[in-house]
C-alpha atoms as a PDB file:
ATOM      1  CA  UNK A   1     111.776  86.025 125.754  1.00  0.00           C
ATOM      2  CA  UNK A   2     114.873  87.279 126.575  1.00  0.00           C
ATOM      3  CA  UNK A   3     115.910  90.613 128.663  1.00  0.00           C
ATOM      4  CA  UNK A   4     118.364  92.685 129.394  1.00  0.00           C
ATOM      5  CA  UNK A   5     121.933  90.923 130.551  1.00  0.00           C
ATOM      6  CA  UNK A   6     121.161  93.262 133.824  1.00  0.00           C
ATOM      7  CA  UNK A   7     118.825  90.421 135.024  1.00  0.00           C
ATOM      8  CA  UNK A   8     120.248  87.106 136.276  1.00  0.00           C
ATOM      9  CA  UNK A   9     119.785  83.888 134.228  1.00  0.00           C
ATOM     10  CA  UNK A  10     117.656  81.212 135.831  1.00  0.00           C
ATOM     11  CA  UNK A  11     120.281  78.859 135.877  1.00  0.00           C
ATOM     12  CA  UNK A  12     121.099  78.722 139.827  1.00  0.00           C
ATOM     13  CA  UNK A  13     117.577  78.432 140.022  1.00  0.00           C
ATOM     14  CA  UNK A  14     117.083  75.177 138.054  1.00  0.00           C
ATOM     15  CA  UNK A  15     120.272  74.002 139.681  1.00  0.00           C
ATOM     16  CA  UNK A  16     118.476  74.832 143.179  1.00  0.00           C
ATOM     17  CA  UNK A  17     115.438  73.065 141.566  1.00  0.00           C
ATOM     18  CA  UNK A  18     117.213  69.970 140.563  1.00  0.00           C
ATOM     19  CA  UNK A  19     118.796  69.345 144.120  1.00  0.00           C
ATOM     20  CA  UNK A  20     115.715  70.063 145.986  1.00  0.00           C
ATOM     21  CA  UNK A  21     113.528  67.792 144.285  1.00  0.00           C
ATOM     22  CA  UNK A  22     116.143  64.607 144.278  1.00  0.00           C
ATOM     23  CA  UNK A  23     117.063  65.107 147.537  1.00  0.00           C
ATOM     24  CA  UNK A  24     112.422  65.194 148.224  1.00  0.00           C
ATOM     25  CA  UNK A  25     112.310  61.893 146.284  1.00  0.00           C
ATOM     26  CA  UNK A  26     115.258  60.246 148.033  1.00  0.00           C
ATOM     27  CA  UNK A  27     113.536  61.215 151.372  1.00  0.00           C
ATOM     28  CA  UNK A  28     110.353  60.336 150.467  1.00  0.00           C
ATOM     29  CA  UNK A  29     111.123  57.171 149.099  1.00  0.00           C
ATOM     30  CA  UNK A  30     113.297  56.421 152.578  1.00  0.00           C
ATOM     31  CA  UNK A  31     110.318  57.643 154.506  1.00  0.00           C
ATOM     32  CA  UNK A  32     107.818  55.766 152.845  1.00  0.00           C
ATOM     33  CA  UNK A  33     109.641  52.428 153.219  1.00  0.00           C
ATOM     34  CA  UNK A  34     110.004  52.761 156.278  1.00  0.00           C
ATOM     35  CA  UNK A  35     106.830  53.267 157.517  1.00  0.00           C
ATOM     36  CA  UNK A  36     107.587  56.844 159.038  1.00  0.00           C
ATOM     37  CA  UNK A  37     105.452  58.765 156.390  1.00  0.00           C
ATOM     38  CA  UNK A  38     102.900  58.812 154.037  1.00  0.00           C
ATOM     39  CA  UNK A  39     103.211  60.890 150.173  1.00  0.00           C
ATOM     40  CA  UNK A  40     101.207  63.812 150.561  1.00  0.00           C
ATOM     41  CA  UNK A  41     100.506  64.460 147.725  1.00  0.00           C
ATOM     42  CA  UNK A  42      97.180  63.031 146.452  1.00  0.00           C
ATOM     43  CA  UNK A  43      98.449  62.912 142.901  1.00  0.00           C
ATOM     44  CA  UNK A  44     101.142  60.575 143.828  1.00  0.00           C
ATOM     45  CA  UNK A  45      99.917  58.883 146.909  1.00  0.00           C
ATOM     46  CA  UNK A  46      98.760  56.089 144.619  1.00  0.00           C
ATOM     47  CA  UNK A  47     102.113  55.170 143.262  1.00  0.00           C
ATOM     48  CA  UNK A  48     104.698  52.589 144.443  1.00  0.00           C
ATOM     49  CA  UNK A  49     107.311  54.313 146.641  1.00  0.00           C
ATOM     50  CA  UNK A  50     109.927  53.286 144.066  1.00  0.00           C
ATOM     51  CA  UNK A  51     107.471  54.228 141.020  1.00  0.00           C
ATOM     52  CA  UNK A  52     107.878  58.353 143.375  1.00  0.00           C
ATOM     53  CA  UNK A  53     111.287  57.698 142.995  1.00  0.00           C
ATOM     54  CA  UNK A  54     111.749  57.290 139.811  1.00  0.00           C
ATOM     55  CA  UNK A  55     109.284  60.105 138.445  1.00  0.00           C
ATOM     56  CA  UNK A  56     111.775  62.714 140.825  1.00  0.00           C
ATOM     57  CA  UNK A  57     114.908  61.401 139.241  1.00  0.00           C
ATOM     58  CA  UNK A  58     113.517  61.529 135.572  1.00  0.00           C
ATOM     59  CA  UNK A  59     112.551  65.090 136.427  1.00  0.00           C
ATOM     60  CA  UNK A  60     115.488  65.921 137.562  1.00  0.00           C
ATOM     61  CA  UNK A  61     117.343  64.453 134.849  1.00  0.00           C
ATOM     62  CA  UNK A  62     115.088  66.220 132.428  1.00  0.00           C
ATOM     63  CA  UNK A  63     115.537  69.874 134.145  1.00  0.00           C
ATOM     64  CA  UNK A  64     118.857  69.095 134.375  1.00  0.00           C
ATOM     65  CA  UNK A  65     118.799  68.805 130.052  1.00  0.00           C
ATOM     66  CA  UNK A  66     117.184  72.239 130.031  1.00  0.00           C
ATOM     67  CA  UNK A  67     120.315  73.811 131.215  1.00  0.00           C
ATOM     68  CA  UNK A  68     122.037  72.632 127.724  1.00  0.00           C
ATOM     69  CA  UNK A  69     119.481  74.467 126.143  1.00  0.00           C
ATOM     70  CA  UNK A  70     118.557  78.111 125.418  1.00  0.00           C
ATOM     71  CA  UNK A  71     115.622  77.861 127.871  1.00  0.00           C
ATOM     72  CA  UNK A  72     119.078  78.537 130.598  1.00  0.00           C
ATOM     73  CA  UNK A  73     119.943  81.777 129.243  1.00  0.00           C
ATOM     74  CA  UNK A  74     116.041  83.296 129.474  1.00  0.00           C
ATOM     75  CA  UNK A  75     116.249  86.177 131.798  1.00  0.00           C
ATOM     76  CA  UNK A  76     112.675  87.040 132.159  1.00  0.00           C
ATOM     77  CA  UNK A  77     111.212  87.485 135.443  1.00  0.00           C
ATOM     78  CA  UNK A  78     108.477  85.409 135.128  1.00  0.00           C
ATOM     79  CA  UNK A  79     110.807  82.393 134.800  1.00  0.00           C
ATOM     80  CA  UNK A  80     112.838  83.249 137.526  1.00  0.00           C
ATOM     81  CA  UNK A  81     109.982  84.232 139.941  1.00  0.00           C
ATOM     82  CA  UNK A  82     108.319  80.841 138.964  1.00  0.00           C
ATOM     83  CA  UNK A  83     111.444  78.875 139.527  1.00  0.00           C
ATOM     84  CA  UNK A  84     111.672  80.890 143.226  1.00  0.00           C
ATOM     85  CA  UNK A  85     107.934  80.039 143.784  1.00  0.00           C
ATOM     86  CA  UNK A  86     109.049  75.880 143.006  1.00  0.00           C
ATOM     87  CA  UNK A  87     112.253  76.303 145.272  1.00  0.00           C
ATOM     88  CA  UNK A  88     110.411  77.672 148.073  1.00  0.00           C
ATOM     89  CA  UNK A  89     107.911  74.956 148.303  1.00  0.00           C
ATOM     90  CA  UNK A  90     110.182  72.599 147.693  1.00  0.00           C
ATOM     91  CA  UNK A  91     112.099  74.219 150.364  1.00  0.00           C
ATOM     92  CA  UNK A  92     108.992  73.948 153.009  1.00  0.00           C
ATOM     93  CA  UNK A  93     108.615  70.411 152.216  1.00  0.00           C
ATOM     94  CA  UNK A  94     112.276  69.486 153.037  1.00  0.00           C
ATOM     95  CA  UNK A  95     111.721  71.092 156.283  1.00  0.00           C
ATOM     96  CA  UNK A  96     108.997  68.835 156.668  1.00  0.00           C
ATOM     97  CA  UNK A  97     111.586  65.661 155.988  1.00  0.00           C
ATOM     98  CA  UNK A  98     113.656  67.443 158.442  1.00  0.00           C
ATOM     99  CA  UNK A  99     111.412  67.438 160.893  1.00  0.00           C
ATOM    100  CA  UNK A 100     110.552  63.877 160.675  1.00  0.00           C
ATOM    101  CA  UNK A 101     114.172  62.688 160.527  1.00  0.00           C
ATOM    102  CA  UNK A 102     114.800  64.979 164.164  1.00  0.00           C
ATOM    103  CA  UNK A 103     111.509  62.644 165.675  1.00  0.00           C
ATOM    104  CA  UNK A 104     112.932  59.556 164.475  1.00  0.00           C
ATOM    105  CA  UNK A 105     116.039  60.077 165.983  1.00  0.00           C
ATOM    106  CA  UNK A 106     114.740  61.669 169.185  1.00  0.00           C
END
């Protein structure tokens, strides 16, 4: 579905989505490695550090397709209130590597 060109595309918001979720699997793997955290995500807690890894970076790689495609140029809100919803958590949880990077070097 595609609006009016008076909304914004989604693309800053997959590019948002792309960062924010390599830079939560780089972290996570670091973190996990390390011994300073656990995954907390049940889903994934059961997977290999580097297995986490590797399932961020293929997602990434795969959003990162979608902006060749004509799924960039939707305009519909639903997409781009979806892709805010993603960025926001992913947002939260980066504060939460944040904060456990500031311990480790306190």
């Amino acid at each position: 579905m595609i609006a009016t060109e008076s909304q914004p595309s989604i693309k800053n918001h997959v590019y948002a989505l792309i960062v924010l979720n390599m830079l939560d699997g780089i972290l996570t793997y670091i973190g996990i490695t390390s011994g300073f955290i656990t995954e907390g995500n049940p889903l994934l807690s059961a997977l290999s550090p580097l297995t986490i890894l590797m399932g961020k970076l293929l997602l990434s790689l795969c959003l990162y397709g979608l902006l060749f495609t004509s799924f960039a140029s939707i305009r519909s809100r639903l997409w781009r209130y979806g892709l805010i919803a993603a960025n926001s958590l992913y947002s939260m949880i980066l504060l939460l590597h944040l904060l456990w990077l500031y311990l480790l070097l306190l």
